[in-house]
PDB file of N, CA and C in Angstrom:
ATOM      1  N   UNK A   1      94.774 112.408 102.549  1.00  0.00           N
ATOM      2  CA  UNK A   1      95.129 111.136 103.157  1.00  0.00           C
ATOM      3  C   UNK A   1      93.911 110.206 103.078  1.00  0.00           C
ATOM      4  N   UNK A   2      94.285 108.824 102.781  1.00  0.00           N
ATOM      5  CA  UNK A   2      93.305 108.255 102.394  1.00  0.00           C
ATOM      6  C   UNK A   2      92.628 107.558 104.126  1.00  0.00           C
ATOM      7  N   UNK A   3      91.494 106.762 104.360  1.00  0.00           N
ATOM      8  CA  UNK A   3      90.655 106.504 105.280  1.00  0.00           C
ATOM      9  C   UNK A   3      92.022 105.383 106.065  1.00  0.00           C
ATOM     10  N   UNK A   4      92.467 104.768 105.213  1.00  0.00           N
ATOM     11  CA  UNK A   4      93.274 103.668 105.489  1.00  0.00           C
ATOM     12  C   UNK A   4      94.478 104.315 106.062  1.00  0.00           C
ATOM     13  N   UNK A   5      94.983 105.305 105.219  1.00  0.00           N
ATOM     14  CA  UNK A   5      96.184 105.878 105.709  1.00  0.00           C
ATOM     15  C   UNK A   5      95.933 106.592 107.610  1.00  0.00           C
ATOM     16  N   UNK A   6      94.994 107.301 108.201  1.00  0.00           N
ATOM     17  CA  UNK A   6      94.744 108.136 108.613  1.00  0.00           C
ATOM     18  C   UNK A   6      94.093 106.741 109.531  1.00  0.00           C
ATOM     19  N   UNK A   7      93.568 105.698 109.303  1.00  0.00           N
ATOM     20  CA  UNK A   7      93.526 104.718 110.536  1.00  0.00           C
ATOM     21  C   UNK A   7      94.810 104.086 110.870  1.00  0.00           C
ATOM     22  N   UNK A   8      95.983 103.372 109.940  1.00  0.00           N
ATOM     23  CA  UNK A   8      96.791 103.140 110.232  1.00  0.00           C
ATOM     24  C   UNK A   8      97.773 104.611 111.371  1.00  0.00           C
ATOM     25  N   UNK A   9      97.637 105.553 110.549  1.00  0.00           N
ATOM     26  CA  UNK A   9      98.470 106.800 111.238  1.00  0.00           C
ATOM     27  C   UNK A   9      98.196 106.641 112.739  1.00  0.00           C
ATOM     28  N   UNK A  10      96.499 106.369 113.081  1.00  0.00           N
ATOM     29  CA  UNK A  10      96.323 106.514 114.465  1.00  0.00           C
ATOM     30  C   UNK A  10      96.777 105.760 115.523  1.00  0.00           C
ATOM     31  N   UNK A  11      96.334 104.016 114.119  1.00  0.00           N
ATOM     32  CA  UNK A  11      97.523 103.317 115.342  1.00  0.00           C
ATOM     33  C   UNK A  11      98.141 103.469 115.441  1.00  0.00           C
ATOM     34  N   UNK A  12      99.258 103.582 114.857  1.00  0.00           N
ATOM     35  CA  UNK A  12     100.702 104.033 114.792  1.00  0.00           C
ATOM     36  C   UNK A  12     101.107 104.740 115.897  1.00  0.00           C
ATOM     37  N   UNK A  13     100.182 106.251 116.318  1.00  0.00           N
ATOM     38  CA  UNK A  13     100.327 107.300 117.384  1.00  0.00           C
ATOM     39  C   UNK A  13     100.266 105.951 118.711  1.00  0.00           C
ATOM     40  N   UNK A  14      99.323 105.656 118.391  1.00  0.00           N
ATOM     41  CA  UNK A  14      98.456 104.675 120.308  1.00  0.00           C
ATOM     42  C   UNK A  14      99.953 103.776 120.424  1.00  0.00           C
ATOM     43  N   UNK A  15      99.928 103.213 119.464  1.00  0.00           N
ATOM     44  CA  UNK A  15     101.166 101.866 119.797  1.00  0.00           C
ATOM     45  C   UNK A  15     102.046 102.845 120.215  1.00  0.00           C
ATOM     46  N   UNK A  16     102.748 103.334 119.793  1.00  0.00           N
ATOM     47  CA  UNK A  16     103.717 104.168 120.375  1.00  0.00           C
ATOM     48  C   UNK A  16     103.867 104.781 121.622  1.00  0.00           C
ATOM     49  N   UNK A  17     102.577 106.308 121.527  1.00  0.00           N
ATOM     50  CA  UNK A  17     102.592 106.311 122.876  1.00  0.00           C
ATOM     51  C   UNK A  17     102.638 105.352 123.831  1.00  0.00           C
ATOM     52  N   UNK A  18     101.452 104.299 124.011  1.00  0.00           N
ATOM     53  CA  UNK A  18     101.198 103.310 125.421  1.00  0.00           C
ATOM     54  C   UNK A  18     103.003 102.570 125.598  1.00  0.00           C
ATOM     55  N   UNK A  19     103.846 102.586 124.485  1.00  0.00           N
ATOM     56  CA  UNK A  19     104.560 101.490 124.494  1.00  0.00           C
ATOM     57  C   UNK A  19     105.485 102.014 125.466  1.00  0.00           C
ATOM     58  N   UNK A  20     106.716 101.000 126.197  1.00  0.00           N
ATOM     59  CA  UNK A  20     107.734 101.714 127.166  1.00  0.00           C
ATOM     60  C   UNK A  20     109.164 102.766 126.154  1.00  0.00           C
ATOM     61  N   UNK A  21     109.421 103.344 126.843  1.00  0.00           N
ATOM     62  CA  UNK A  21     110.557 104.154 126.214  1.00  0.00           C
ATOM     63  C   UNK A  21     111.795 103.085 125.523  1.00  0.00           C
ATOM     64  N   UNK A  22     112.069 101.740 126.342  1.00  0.00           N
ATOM     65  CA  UNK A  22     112.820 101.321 125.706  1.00  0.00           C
ATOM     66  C   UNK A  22     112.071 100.207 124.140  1.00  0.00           C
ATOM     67  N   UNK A  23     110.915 100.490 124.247  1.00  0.00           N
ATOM     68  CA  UNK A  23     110.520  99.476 122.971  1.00  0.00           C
ATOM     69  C   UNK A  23     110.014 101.104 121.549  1.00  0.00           C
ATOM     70  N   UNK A  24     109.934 102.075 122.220  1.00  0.00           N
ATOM     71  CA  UNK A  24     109.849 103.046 120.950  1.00  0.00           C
ATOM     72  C   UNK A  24     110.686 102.901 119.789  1.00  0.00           C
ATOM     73  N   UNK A  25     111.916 102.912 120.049  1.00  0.00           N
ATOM     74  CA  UNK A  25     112.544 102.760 118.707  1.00  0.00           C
ATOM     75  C   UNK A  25     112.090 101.972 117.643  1.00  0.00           C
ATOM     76  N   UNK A  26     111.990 100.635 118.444  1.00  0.00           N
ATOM     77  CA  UNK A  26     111.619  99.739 117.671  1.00  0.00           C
ATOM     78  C   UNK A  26     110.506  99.697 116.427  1.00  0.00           C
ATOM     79  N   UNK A  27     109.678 100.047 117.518  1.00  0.00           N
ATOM     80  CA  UNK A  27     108.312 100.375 117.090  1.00  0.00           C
ATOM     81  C   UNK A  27     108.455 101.765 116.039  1.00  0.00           C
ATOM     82  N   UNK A  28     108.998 102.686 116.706  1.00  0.00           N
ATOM     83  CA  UNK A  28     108.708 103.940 115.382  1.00  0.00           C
ATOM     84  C   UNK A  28     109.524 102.961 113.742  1.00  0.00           C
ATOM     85  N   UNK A  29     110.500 102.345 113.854  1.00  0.00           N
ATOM     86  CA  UNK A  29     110.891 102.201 112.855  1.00  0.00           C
ATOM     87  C   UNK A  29     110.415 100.611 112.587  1.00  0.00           C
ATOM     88  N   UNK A  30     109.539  99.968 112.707  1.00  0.00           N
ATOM     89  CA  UNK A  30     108.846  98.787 112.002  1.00  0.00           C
ATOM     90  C   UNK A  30     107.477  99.843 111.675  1.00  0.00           C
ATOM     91  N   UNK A  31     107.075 100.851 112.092  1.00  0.00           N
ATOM     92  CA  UNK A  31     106.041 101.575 111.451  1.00  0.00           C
ATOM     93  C   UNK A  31     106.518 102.231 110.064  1.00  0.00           C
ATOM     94  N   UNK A  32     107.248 102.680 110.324  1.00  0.00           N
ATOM     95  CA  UNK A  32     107.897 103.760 108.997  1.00  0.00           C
ATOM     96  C   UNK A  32     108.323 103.026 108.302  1.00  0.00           C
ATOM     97  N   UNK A  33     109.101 101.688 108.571  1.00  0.00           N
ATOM     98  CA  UNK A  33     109.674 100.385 107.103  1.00  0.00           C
ATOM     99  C   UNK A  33     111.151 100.785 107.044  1.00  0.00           C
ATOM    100  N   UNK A  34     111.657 100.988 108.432  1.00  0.00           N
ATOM    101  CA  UNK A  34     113.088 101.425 107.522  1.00  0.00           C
ATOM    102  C   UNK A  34     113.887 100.630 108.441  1.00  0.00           C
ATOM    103  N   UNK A  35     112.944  99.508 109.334  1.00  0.00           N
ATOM    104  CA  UNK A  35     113.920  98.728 110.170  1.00  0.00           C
ATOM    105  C   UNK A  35     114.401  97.338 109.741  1.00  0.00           C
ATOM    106  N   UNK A  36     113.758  97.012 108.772  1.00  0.00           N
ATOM    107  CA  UNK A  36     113.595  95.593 107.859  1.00  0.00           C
ATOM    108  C   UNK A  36     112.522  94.421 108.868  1.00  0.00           C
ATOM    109  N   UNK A  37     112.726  93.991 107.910  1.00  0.00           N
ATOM    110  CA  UNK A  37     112.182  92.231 108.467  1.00  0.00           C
ATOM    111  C   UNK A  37     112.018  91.890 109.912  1.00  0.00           C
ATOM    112  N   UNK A  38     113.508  91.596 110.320  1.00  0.00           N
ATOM    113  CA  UNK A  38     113.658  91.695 111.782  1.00  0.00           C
ATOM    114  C   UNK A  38     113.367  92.174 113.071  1.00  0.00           C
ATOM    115  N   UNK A  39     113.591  93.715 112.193  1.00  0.00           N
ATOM    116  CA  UNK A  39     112.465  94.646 113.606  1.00  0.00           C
ATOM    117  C   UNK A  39     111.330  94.638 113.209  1.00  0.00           C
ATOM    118  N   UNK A  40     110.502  94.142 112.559  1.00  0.00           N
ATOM    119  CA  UNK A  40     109.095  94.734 112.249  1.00  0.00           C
ATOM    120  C   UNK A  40     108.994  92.681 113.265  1.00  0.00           C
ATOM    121  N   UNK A  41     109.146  91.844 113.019  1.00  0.00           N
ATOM    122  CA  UNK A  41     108.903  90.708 113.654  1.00  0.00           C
ATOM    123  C   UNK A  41     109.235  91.252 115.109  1.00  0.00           C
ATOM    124  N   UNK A  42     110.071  91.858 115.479  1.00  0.00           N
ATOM    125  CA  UNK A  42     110.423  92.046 116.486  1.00  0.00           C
ATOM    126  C   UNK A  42     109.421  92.700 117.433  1.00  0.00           C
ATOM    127  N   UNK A  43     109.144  93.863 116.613  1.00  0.00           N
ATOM    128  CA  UNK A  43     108.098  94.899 117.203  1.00  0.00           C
ATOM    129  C   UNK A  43     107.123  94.265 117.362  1.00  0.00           C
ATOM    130  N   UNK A  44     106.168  93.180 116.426  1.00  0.00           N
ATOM    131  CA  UNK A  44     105.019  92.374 116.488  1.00  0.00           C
ATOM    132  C   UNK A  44     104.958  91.581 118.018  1.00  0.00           C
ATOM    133  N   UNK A  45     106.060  91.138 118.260  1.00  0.00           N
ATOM    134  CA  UNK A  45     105.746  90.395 118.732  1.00  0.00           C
ATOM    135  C   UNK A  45     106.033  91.053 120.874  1.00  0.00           C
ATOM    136  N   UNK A  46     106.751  92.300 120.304  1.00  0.00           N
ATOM    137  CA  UNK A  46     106.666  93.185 121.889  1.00  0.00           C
ATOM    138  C   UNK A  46     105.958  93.408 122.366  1.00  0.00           C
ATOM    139  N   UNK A  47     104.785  94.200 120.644  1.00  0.00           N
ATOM    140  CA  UNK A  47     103.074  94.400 121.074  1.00  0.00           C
ATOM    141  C   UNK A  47     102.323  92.995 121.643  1.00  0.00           C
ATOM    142  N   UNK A  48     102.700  91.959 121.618  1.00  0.00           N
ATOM    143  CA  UNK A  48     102.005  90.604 121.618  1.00  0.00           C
ATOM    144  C   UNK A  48     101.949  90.540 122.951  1.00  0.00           C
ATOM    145  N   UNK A  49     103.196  90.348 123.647  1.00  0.00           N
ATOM    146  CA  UNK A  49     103.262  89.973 124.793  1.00  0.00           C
ATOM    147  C   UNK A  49     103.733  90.772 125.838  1.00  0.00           C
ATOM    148  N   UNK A  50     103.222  92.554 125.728  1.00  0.00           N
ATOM    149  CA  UNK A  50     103.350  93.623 126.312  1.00  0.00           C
ATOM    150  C   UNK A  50     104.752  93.910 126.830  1.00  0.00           C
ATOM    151  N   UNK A  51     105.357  93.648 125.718  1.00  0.00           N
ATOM    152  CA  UNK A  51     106.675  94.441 125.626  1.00  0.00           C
ATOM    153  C   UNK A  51     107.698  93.864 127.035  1.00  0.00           C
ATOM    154  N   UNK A  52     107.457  92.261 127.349  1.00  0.00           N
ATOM    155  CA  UNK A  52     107.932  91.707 128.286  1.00  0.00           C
ATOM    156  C   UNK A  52     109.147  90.865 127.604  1.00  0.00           C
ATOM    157  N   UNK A  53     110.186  91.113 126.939  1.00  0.00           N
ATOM    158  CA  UNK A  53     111.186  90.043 126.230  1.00  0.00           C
ATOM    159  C   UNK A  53     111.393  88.732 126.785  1.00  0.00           C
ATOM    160  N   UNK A  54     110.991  88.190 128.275  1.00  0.00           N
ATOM    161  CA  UNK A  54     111.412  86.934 128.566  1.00  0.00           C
ATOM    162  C   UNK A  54     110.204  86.343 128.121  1.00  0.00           C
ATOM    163  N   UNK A  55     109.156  86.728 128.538  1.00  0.00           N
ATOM    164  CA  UNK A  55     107.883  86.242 127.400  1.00  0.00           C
ATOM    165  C   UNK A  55     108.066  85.909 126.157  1.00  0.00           C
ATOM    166  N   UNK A  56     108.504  86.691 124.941  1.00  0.00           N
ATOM    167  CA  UNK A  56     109.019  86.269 124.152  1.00  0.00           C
ATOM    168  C   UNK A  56     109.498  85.258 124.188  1.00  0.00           C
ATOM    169  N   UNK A  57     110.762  84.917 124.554  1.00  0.00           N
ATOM    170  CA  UNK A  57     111.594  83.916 125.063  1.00  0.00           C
ATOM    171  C   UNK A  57     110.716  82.550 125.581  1.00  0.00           C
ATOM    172  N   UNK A  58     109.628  82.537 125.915  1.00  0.00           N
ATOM    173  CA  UNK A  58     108.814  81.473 126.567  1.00  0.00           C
ATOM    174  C   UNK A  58     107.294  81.367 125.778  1.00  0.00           C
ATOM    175  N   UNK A  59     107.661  82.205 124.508  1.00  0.00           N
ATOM    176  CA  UNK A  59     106.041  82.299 124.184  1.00  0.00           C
ATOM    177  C   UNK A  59     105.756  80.487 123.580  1.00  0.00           C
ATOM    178  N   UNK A  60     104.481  80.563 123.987  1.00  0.00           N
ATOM    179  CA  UNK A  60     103.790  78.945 123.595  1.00  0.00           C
ATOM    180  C   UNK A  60     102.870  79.056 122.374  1.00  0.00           C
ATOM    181  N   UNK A  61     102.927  80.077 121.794  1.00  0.00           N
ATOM    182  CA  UNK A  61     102.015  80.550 120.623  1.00  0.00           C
ATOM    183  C   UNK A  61     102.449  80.067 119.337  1.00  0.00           C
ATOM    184  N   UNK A  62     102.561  78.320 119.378  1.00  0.00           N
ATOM    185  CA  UNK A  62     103.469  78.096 118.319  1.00  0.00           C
ATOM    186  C   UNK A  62     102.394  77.858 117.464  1.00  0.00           C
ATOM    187  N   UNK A  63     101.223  78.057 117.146  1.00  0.00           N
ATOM    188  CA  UNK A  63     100.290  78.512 115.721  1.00  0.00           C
ATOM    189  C   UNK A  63     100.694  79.937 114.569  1.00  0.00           C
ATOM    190  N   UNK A  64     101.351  80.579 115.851  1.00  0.00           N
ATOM    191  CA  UNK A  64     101.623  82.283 115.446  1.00  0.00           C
ATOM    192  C   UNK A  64     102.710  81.949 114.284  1.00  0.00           C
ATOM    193  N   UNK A  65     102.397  82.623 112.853  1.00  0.00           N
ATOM    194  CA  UNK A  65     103.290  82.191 111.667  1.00  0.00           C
ATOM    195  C   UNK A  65     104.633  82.595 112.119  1.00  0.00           C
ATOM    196  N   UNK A  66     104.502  83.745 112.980  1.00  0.00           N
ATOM    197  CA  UNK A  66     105.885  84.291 113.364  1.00  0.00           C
ATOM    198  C   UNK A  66     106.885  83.594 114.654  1.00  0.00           C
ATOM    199  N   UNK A  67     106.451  82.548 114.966  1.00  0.00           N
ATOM    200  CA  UNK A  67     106.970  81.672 116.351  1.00  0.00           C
ATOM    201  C   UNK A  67     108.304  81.514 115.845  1.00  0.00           C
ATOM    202  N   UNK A  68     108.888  80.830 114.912  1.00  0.00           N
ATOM    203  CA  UNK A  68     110.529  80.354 114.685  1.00  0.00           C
ATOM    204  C   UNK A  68     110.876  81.377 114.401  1.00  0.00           C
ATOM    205  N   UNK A  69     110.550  82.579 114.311  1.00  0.00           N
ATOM    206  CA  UNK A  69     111.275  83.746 113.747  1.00  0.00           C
ATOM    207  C   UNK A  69     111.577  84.629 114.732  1.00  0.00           C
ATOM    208  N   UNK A  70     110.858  84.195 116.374  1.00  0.00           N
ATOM    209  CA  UNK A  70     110.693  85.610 117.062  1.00  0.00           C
ATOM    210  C   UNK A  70     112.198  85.970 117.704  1.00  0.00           C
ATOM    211  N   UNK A  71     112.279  87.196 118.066  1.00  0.00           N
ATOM    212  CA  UNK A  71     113.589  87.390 118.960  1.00  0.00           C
ATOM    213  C   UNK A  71     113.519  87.051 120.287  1.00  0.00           C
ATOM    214  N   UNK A  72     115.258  87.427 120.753  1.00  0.00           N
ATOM    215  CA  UNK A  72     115.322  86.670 122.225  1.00  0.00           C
ATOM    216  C   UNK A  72     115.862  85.466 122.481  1.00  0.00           C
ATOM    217  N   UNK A  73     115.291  84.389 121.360  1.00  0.00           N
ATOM    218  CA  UNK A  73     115.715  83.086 121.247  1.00  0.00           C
ATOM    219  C   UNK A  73     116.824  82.487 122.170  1.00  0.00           C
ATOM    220  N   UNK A  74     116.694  81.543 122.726  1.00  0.00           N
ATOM    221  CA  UNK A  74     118.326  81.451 123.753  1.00  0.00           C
ATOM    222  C   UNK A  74     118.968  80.199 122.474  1.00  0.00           C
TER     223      UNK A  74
END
């Protein structure tokens, strides 16, 4: 395993563990690539604002490339 692989792997473990039971899914599958586009924006942005969705919903981070894309949206 390469240096890169085996640092990504670790984050991978931390994000996960610390994250709540209902944002794991998410997260295991924007790590692995098998959730598409959507969940991997999705997951980015749970880690962003500690996995609070109305945050989302209210984020002011409109520099973030991912702002018109995030979920929640009303």
């Amino acid at each position: 395993m390469t240096e890169i692989a085996q640092k990504r792997a670790s984050r991978t473990e931390r994000v996960i563990s610390e994250a709540p039971e209902s944002a794991k899914g998410c997260l295991k599958r924007a790590f692995s690539g098998s959730g598409g586009r959507a969940n991997a924006v999705k997951a980015m942005c749970l880690v962003c604002v500690g996995y609070d969705r109305q945050e989302i919903r209210n984020c002011s981070a409109y520099a973030c490339p991912l702002w018109a894309y995030r979920p929640f949206q009303d």
